[in-house]
N, C-alpha and C. Protein backbone atom coordinates (compact mmCIF):
# COMPACT_ATOMS: atom_id res chain seq x y z
N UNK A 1 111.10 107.98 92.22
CA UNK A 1 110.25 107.36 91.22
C UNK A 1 110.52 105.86 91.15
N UNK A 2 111.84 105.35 91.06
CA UNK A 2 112.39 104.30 90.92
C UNK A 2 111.58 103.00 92.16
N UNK A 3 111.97 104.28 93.38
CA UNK A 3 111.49 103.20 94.68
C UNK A 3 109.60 102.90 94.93
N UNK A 4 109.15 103.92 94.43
CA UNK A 4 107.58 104.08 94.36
C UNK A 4 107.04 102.77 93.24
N UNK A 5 107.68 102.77 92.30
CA UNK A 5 107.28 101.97 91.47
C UNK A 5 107.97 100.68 91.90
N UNK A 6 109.20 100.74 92.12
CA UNK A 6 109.44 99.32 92.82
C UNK A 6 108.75 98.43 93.75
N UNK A 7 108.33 99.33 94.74
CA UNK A 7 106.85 99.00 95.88
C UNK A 7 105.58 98.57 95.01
N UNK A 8 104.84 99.55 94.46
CA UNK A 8 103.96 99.00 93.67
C UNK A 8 104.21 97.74 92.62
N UNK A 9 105.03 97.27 92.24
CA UNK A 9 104.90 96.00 91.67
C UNK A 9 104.83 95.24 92.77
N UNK A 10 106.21 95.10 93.43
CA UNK A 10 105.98 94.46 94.62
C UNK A 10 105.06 93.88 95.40
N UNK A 11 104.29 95.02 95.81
CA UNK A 11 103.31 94.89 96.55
C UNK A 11 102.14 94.35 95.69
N UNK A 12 102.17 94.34 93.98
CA UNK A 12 100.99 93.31 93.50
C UNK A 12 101.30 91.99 93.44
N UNK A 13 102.60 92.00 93.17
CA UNK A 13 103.14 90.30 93.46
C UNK A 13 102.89 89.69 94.71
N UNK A 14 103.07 90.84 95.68
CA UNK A 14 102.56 89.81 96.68
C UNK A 14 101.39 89.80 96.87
N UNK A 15 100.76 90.59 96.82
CA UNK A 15 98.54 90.72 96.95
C UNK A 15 98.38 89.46 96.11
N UNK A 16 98.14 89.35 94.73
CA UNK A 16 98.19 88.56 93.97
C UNK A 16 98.28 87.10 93.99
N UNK A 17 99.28 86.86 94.90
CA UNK A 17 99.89 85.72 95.38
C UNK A 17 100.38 84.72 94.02
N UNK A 18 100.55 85.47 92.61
CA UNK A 18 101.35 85.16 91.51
C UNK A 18 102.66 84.72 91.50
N UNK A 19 103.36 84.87 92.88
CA UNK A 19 105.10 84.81 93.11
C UNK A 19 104.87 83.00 93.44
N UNK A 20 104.93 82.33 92.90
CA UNK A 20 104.99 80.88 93.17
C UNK A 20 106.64 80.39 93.33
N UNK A 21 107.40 79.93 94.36
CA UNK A 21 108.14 79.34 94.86
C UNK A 21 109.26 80.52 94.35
N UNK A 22 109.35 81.55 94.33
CA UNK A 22 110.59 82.72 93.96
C UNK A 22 110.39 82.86 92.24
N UNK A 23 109.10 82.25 91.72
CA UNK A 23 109.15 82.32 90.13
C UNK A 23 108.52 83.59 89.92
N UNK A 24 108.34 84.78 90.21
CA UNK A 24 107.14 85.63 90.04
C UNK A 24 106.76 86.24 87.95
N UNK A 25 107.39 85.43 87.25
CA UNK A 25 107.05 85.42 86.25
C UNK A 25 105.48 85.42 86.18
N UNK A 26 104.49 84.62 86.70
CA UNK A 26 103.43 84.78 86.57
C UNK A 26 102.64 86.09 86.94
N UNK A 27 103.25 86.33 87.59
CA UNK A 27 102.70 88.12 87.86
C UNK A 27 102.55 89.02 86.70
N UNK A 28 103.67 88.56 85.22
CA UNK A 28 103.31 89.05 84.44
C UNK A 28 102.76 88.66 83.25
N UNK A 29 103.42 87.36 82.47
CA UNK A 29 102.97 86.51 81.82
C UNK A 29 101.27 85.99 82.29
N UNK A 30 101.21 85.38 83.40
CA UNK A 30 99.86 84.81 83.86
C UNK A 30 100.32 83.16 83.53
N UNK A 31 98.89 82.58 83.46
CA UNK A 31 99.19 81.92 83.10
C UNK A 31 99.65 80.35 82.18
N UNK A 32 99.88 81.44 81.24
CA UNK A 32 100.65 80.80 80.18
C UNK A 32 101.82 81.65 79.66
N UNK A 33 102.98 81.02 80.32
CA UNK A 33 104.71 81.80 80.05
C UNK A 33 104.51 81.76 78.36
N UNK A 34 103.76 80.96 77.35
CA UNK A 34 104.56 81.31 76.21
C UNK A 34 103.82 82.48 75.63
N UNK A 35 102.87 83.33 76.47
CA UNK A 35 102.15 84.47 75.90
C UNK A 35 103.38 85.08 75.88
N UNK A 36 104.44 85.29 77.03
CA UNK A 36 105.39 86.20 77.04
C UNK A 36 106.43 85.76 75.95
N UNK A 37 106.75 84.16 75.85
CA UNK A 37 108.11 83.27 75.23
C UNK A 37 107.51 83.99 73.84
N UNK A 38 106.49 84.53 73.32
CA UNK A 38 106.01 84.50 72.02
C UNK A 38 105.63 86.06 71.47
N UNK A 39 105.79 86.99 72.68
CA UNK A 39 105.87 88.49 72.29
C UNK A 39 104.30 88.56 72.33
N UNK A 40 103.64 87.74 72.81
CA UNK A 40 102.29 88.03 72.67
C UNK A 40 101.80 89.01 73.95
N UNK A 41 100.59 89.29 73.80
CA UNK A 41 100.01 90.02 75.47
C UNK A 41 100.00 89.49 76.70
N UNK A 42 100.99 89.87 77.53
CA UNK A 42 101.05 89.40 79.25
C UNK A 42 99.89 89.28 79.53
N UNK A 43 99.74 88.04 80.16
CA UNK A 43 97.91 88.14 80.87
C UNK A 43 97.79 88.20 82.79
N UNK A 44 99.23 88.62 82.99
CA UNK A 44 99.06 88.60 84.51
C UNK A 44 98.66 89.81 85.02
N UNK A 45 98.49 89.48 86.32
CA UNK A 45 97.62 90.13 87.36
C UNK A 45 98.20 91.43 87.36
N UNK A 46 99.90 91.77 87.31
CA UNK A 46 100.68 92.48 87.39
C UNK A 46 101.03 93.67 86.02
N UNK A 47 100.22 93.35 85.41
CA UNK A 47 100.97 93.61 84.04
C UNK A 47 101.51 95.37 84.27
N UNK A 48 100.59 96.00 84.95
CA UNK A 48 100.75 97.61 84.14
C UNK A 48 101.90 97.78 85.80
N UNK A 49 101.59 97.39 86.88
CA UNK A 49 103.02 97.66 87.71
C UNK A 49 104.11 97.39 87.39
N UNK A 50 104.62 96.13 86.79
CA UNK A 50 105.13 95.37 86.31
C UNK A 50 106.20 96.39 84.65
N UNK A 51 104.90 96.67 83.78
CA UNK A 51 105.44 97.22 83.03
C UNK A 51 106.13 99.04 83.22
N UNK A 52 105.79 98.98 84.22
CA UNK A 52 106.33 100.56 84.95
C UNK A 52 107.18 100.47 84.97
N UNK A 53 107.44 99.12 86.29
CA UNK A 53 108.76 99.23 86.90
C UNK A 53 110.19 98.98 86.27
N UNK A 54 109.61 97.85 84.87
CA UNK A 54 110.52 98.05 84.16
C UNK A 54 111.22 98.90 83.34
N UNK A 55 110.30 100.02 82.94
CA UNK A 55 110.51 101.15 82.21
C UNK A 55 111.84 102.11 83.02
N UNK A 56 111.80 101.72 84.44
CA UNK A 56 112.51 102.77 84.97
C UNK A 56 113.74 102.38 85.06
N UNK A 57 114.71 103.07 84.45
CA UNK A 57 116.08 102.48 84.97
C UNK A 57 116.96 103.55 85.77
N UNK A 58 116.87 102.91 87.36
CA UNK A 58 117.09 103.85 88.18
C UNK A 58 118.36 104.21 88.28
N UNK A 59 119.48 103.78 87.94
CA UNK A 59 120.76 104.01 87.86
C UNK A 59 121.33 105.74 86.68
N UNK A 60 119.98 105.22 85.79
CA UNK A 60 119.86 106.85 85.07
C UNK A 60 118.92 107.38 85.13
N UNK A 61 118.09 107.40 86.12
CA UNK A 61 117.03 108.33 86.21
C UNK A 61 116.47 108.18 84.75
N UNK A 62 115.79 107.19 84.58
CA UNK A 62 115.10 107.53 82.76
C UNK A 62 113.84 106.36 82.90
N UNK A 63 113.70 106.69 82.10
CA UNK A 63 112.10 106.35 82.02
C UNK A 63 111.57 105.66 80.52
N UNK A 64 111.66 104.30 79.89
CA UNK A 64 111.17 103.98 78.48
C UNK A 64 109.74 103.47 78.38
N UNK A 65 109.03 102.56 77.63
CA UNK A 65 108.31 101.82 77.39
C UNK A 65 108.57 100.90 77.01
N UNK A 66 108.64 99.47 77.49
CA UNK A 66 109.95 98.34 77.08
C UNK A 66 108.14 97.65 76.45
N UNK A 67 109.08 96.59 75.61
CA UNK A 67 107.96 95.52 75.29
C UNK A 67 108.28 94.55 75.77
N UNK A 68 107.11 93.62 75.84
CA UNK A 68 106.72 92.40 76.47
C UNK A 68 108.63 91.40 76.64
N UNK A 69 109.07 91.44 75.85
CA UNK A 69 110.55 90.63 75.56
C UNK A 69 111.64 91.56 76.68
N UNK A 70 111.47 92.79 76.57
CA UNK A 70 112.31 93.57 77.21
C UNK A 70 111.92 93.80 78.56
N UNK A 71 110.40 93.85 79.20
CA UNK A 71 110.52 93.53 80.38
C UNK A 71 110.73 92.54 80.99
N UNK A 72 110.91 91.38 80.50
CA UNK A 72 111.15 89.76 80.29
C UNK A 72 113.13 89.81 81.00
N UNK A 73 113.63 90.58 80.33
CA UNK A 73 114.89 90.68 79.87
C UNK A 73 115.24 91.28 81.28
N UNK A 74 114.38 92.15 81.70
CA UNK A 74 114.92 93.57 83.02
C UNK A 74 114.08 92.52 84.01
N UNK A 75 114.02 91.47 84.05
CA UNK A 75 113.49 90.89 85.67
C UNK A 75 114.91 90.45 85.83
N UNK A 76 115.47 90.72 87.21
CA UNK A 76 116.30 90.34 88.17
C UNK A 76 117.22 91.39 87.76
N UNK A 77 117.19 92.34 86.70
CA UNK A 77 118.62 93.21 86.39
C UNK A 77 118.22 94.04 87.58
N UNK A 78 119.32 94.71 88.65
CA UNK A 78 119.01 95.56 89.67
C UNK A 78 119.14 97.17 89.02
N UNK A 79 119.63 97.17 87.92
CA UNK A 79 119.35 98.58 87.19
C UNK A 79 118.14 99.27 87.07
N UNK A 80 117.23 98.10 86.81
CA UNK A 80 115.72 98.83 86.65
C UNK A 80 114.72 98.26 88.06
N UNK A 81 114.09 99.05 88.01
CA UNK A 81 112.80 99.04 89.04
C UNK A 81 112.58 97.28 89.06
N UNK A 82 111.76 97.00 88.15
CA UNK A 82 111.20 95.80 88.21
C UNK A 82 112.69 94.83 88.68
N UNK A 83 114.10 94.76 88.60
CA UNK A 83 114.86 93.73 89.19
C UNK A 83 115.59 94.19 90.27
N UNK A 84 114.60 95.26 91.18
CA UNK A 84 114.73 95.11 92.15
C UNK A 84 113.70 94.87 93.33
N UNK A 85 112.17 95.03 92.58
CA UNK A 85 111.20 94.15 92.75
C UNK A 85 111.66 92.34 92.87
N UNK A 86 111.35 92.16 91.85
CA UNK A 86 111.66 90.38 91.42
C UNK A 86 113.08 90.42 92.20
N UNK A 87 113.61 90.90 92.72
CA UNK A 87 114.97 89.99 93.78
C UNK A 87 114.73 90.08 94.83
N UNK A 88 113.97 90.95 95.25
CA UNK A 88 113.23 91.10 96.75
C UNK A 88 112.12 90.19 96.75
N UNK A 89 111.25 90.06 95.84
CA UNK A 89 110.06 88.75 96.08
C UNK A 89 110.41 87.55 95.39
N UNK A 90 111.48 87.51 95.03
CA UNK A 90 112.21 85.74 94.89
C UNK A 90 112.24 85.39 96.10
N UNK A 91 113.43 86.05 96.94
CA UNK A 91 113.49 85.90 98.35
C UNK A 91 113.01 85.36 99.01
N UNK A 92 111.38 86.66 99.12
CA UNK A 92 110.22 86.59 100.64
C UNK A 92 109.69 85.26 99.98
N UNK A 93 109.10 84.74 98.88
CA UNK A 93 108.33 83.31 98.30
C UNK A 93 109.16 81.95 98.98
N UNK A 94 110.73 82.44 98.62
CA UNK A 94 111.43 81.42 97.86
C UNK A 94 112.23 80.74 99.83
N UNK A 95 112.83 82.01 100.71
CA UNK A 95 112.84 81.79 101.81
C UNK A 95 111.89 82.13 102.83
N UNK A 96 111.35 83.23 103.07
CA UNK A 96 110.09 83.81 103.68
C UNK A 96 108.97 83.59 103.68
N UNK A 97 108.49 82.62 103.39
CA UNK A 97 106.85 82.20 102.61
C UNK A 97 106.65 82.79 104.49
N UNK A 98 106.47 82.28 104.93
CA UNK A 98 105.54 82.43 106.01
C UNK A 98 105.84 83.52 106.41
N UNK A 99 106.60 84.15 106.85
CA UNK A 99 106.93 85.71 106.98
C UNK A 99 106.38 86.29 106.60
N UNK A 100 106.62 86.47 105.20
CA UNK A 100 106.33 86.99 104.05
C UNK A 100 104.81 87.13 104.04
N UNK A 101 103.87 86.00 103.92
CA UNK A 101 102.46 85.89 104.11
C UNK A 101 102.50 85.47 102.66
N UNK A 102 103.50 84.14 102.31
CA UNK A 102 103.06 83.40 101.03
C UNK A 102 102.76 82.28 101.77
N UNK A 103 102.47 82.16 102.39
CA UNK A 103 102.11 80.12 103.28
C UNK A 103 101.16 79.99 102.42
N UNK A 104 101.22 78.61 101.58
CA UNK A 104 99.79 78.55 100.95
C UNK A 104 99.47 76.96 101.31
């Protein structure tokens, strides 16, 4: 479950092309970061992969519904889905652009 949902964010961050220089915050926020800085509604492209992957914390097999602050909180943690998404597409943006297929 953990790795399925990890792919699917993933893979909207990169479709999307929201991952700007290893920042992929915009994938969920959009863009304006203080929708997220302010608990308000994410307006990115990513939102419902995004909010999956954070829900999952694969180290316990469990499954929550985090809010907007708490999936904020689980980008880059490798416990949950989504920070092991966001450390894999920091990376491909941040060293891989062209690899990757971020050349812009």
């Amino acid at each position: 479950m953990g790795y399925t949902l990890c792919q699917a964010a993933s893979a909207c961050m990169r479709a999307n092309m929201c991952n700007m220089g290893g920042d992929p915050l915009p994938c969920y926020c959009g863009t304006h970061a203080a929708t997220c800085d302010t608990n308000g509604q994410p307006n990115g492209p990513c939102v419902s992969e995004i909010a999956a992957a954070a829900g999952r914390n694969v180290m316990k097999n469990a499954t929550d519904a985090p809010s907007a602050a708490q999936v904020e909180a689980r980008y880059g943690d490798p416990t949950f889905a989504i920070g092991r998404a966001v450390n894999i597409q920091s990376v491909a943006s941040s060293f891989c652009s062209t690899d990757c297929g971020y050349d812009q």
